[in-house]
N, C-alpha and C. Protein backbone atom coordinates (compact mmCIF):
# COMPACT_ATOMS: atom_id res chain seq x y z
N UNK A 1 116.29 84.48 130.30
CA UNK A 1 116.87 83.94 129.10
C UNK A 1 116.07 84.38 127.87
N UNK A 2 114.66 84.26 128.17
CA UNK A 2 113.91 84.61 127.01
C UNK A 2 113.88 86.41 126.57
N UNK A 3 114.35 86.93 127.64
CA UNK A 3 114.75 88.12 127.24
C UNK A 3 115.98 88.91 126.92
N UNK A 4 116.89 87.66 126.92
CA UNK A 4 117.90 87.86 126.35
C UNK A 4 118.08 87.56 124.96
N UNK A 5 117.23 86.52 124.49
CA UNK A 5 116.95 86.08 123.01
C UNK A 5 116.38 87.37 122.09
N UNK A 6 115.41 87.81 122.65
CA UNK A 6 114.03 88.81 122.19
C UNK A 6 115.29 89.94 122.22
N UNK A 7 116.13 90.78 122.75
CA UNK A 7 116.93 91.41 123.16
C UNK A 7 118.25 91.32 121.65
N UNK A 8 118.77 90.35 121.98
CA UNK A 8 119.37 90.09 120.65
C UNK A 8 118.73 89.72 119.26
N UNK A 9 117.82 89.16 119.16
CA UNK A 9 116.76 89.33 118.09
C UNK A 9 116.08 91.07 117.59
N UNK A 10 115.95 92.00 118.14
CA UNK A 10 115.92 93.08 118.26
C UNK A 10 116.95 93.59 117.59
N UNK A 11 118.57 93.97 118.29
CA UNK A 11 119.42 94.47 118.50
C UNK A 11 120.06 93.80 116.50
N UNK A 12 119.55 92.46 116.31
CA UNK A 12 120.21 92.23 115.04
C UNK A 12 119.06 92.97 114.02
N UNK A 13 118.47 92.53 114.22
CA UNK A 13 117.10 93.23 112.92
C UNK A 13 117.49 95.07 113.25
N UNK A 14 117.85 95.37 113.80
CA UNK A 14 118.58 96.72 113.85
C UNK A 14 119.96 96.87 112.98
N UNK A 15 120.73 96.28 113.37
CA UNK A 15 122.00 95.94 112.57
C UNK A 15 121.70 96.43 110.61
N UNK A 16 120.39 94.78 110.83
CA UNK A 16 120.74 94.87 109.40
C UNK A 16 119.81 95.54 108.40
N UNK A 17 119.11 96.57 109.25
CA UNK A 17 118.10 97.32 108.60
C UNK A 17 119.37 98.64 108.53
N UNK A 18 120.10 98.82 109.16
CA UNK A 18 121.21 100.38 109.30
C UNK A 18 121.86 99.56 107.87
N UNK A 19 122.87 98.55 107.49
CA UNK A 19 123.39 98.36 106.71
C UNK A 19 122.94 98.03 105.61
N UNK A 20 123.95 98.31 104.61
CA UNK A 20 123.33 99.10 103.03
C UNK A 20 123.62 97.86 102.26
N UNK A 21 123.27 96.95 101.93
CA UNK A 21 123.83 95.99 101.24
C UNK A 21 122.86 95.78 99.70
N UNK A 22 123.82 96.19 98.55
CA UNK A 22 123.74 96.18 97.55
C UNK A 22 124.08 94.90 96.50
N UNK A 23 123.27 94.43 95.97
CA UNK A 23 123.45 93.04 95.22
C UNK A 23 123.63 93.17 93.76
N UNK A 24 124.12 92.76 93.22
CA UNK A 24 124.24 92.48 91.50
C UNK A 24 124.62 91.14 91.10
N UNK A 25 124.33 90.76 90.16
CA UNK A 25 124.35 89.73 89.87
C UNK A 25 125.90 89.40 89.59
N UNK A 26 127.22 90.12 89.46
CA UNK A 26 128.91 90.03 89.47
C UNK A 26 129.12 90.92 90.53
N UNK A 27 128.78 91.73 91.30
CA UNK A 27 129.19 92.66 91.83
C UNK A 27 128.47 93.31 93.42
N UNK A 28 128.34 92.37 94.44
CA UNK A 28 127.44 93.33 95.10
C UNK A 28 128.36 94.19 96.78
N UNK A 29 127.46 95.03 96.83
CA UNK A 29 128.01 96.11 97.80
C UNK A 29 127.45 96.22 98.34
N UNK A 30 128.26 96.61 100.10
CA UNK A 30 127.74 96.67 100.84
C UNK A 30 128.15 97.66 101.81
N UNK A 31 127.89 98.36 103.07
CA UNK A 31 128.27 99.62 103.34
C UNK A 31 128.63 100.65 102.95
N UNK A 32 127.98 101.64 102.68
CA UNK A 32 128.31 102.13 101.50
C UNK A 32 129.28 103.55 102.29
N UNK A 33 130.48 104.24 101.92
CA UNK A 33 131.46 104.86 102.32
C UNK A 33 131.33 106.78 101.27
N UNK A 34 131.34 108.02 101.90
CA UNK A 34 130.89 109.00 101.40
C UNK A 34 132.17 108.90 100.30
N UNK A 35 133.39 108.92 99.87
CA UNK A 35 134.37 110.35 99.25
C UNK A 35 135.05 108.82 98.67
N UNK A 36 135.15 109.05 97.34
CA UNK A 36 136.16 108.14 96.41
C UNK A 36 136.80 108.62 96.23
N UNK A 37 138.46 108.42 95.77
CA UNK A 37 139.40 109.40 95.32
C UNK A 37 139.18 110.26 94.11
N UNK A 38 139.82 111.62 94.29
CA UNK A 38 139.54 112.48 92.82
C UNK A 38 140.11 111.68 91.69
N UNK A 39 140.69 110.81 91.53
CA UNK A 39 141.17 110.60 90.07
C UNK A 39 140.31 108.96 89.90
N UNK A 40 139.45 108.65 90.47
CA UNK A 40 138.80 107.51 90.21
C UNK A 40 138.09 107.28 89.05
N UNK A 41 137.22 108.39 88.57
CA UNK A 41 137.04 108.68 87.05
C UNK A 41 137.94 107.95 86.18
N UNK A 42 138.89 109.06 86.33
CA UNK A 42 139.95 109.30 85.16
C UNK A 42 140.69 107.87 84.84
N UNK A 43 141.13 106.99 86.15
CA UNK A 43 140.84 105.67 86.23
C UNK A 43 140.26 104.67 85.50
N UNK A 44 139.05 104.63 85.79
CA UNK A 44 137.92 103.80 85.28
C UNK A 44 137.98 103.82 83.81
N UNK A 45 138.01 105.25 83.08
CA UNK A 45 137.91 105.71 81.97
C UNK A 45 139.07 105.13 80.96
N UNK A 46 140.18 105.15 81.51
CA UNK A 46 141.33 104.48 81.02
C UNK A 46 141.53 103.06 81.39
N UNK A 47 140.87 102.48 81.73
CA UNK A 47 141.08 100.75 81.74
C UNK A 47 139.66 100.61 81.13
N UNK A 48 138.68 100.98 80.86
CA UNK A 48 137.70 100.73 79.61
C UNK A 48 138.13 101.30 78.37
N UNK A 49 139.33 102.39 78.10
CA UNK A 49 139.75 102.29 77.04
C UNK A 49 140.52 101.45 76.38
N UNK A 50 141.86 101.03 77.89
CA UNK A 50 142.81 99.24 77.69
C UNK A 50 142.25 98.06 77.13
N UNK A 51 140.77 97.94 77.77
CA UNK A 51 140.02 97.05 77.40
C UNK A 51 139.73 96.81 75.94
N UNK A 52 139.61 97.98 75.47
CA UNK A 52 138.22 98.23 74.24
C UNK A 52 139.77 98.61 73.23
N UNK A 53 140.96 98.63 73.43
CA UNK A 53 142.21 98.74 72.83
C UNK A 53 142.25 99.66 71.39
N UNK A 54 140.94 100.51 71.78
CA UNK A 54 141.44 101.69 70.34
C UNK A 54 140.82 102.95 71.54
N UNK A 55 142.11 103.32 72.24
CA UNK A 55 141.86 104.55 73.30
C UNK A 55 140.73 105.90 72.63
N UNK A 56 141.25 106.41 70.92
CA UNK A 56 141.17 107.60 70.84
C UNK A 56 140.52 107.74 70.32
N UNK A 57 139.33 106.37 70.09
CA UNK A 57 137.81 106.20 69.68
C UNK A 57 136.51 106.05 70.24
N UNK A 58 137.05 106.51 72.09
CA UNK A 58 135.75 106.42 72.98
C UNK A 58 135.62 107.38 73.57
N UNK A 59 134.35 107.47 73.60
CA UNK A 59 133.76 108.86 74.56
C UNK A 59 133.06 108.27 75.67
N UNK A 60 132.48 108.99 77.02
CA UNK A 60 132.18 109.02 77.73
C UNK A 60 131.01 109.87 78.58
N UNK A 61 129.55 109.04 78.77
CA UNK A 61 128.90 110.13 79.38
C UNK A 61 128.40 109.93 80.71
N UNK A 62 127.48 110.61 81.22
CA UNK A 62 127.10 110.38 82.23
C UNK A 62 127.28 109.24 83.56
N UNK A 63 128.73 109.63 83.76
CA UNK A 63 129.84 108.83 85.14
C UNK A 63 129.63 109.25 86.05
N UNK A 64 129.37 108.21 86.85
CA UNK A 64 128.83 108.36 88.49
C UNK A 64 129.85 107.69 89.21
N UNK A 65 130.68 108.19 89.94
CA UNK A 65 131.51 107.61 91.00
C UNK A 65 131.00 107.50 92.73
N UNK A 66 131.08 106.58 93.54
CA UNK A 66 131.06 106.36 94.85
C UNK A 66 132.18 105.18 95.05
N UNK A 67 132.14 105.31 96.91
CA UNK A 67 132.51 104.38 97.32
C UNK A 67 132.24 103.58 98.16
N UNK A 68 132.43 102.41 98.42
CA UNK A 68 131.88 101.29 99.06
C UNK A 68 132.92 101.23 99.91
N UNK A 69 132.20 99.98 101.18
CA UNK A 69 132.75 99.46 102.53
C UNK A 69 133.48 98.32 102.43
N UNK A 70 132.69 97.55 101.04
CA UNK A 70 133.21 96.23 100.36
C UNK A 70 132.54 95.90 99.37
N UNK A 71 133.36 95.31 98.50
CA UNK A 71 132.59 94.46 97.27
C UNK A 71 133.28 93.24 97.07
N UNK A 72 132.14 92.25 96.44
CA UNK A 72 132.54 90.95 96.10
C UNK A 72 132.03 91.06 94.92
N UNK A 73 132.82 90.20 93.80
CA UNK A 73 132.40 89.81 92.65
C UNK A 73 131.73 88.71 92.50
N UNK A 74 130.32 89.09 92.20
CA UNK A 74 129.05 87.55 92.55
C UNK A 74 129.51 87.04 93.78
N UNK A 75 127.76 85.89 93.76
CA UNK A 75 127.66 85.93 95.23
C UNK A 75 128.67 85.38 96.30
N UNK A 76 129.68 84.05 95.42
CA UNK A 76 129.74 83.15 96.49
C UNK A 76 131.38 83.33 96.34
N UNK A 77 131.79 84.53 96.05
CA UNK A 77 132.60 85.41 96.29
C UNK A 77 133.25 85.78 97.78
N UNK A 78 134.64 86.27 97.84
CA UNK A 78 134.89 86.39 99.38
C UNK A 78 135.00 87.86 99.09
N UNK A 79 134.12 88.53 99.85
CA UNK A 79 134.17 90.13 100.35
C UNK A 79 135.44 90.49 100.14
N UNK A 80 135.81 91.88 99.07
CA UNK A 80 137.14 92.82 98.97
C UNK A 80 136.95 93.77 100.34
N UNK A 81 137.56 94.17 101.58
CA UNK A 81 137.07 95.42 102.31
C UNK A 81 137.53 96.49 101.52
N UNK A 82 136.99 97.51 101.99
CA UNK A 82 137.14 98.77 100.98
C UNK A 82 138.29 99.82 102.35
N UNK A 83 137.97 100.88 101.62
CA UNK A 83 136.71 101.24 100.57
C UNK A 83 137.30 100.99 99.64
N UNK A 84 136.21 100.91 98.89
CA UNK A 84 136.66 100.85 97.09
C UNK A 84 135.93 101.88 96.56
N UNK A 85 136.23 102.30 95.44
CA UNK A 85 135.83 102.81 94.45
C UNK A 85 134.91 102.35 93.50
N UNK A 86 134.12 102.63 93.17
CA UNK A 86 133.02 102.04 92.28
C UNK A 86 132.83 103.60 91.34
N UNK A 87 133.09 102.91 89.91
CA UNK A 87 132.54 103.70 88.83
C UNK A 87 131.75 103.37 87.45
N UNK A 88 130.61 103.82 87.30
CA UNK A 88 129.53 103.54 86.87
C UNK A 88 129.07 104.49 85.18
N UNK A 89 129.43 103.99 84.31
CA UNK A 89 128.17 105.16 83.17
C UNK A 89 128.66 104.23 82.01
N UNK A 90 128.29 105.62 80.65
CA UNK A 90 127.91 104.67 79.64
C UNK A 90 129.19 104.98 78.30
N UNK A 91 129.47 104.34 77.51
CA UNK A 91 130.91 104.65 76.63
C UNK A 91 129.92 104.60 75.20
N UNK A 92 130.65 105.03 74.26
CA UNK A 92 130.73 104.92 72.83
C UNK A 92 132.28 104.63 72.26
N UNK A 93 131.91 103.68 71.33
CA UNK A 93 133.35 103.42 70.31
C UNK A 93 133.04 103.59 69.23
N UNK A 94 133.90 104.25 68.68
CA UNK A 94 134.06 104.01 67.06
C UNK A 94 134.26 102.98 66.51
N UNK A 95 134.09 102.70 65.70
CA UNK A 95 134.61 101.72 64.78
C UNK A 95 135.53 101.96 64.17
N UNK A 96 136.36 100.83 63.47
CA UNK A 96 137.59 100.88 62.51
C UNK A 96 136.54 101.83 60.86
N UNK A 97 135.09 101.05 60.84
CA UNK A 97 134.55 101.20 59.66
C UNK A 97 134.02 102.90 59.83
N UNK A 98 134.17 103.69 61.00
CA UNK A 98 133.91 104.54 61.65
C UNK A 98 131.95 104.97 61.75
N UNK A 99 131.76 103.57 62.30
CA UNK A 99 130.36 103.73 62.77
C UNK A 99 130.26 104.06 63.84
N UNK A 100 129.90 104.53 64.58
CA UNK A 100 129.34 104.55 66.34
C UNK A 100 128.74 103.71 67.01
N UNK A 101 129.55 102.56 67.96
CA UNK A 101 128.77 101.36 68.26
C UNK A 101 127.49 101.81 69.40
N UNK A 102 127.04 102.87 69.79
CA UNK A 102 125.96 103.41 70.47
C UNK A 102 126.53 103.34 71.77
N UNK A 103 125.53 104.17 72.83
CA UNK A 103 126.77 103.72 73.94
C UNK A 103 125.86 102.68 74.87
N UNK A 104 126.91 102.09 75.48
CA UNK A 104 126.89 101.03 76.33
C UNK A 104 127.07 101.26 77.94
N UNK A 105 127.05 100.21 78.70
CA UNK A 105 126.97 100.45 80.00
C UNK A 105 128.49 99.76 80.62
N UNK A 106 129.19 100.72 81.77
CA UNK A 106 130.57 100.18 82.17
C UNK A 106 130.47 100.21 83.50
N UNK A 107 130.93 99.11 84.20
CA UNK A 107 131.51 99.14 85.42
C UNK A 107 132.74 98.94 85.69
N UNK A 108 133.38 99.69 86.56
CA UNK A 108 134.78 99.40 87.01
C UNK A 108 134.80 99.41 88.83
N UNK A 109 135.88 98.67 89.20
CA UNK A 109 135.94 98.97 91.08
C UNK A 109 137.38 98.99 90.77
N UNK A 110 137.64 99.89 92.17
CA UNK A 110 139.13 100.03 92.13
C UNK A 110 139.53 99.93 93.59
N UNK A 111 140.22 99.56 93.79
CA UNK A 111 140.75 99.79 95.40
C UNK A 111 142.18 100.22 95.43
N UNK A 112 142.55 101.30 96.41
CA UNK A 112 144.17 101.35 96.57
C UNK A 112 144.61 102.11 95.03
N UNK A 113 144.04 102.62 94.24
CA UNK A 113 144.67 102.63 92.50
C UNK A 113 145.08 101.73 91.96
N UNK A 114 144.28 100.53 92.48
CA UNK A 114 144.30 99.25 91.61
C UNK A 114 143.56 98.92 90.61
N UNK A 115 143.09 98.63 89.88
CA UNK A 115 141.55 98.33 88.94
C UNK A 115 141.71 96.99 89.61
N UNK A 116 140.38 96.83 90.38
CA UNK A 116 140.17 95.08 90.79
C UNK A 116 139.32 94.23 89.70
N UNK A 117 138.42 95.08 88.88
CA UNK A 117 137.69 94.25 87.90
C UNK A 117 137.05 95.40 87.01
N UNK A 118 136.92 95.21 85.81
CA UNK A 118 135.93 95.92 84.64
C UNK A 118 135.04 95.11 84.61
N UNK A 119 133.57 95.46 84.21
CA UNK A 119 132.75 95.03 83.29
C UNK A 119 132.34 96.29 82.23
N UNK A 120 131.71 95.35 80.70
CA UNK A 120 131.16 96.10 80.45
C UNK A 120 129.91 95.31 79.40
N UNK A 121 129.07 96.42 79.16
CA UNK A 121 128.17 95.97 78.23
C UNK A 121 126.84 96.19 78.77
N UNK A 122 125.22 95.11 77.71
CA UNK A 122 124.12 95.71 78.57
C UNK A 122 123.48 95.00 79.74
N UNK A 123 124.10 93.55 79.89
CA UNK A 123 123.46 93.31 81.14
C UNK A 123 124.27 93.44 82.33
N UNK A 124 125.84 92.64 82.49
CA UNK A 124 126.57 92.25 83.90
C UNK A 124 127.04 94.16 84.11
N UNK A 125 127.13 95.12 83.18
CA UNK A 125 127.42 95.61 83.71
C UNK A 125 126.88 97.29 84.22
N UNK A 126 125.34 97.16 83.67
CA UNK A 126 124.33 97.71 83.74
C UNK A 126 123.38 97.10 84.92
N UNK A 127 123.57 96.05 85.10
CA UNK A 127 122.93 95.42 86.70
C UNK A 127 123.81 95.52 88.02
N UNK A 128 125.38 95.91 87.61
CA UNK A 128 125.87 96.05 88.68
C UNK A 128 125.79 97.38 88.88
N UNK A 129 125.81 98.42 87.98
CA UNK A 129 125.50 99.59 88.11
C UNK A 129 124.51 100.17 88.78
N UNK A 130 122.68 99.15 88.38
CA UNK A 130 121.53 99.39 89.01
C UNK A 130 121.62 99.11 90.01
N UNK A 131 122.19 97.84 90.46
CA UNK A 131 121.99 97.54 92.11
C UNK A 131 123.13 98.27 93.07
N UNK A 132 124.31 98.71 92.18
CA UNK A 132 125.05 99.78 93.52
C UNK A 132 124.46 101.12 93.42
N UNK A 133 123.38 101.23 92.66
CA UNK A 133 122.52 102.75 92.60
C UNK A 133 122.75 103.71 91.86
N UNK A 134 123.72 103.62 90.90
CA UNK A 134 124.41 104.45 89.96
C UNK A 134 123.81 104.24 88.98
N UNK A 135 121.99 103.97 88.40
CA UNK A 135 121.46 103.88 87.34
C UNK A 135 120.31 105.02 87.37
N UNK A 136 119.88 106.03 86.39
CA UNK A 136 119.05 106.95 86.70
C UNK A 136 117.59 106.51 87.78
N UNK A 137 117.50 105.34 87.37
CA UNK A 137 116.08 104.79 88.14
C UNK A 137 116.71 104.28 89.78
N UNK A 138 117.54 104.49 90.48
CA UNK A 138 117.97 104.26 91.77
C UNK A 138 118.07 105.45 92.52
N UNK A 139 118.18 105.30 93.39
CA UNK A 139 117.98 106.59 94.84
C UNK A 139 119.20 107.39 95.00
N UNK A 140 120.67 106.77 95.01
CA UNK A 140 121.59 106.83 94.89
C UNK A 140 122.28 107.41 93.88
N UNK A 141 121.31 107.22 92.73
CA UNK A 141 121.62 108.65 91.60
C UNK A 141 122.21 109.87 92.07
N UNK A 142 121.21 110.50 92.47
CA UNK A 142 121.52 111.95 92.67
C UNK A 142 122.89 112.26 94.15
N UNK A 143 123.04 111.28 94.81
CA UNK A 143 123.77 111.54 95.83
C UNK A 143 125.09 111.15 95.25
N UNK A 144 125.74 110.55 94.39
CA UNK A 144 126.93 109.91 93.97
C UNK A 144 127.74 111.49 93.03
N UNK A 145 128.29 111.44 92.79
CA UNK A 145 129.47 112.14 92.23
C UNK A 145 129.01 112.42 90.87
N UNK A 146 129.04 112.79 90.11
CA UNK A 146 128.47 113.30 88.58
C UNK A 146 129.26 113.82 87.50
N UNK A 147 129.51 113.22 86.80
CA UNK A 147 130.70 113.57 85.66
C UNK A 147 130.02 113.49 84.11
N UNK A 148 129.53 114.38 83.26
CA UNK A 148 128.79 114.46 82.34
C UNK A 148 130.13 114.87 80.97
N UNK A 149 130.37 114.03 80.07
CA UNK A 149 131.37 114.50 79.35
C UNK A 149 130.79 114.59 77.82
């Protein structure tokens, strides 16, 4: 019996050292999945322009796309299964007064060519960015998809 405990005690601390589970404080992910769809960008990019409702005053730089196994929005959230789409970088708007509001940090997830949620701005959506790895200081940088505009 006792080596059936030690046995499954083993066999789980294996489990959950293989699985990738990513936390953010609105957003965390977990298993993480290689190939998002090609138009997931282009996506993301256009429902942070819906959002921000003056389309032909934002630019876009350094967009990192992956995809996930699942995401929940914060913690006590019920798991989306994926994959999903997760897209990650930073926008500029113009102003009406035509200042440059500097750029900022965006998250979007999508599943199916759905948009399931936006964030944007410098913390909820710059921490969901860092913790799914799509922030220059994460590991996951360089392996994610790269769109520099």
């Amino acid at each position: 019996m006792r080596a059936l405990i030690v046995a499954l005690a083993i066999a789980g601390a294996a489990g959950a050292a293989s699985a990738t589970t990513v936390n953010s404080g609105d957003a965390p992910l977990s298993g993480l999945t290689p190939t998002p769809p090609s138009n997931a960008r282009e996506q993301a990019e256009h429902a942070i322009k819906d959002d921000l409702g003056d389309p032909d005053n934002v630019t876009f730089r350094v967009v990192r796309v992956m995809a996930a196994a699942s995401v929940k929005r914060g913690a006590f959230a019920t798991p989306i299964d994926g994959p999903v789409s997760i897209v990650c970088g930073q926008f500029s708007s113009r102003g009406r007064t035509g200042g440059d509001s500097g750029y900022s940090w965006f998250f979007v997830a999508i599943k199916r060519g759905h948009v399931l949620w936006t964030s944007r701005g410098p913390d909820e959506a710059y921490y969901s960015c860092e913790n799914a790895g799509l922030t220059p200081s994460r590991a996951l940088w360089n392996q994610a998809e790269f769109h520099a505009r």
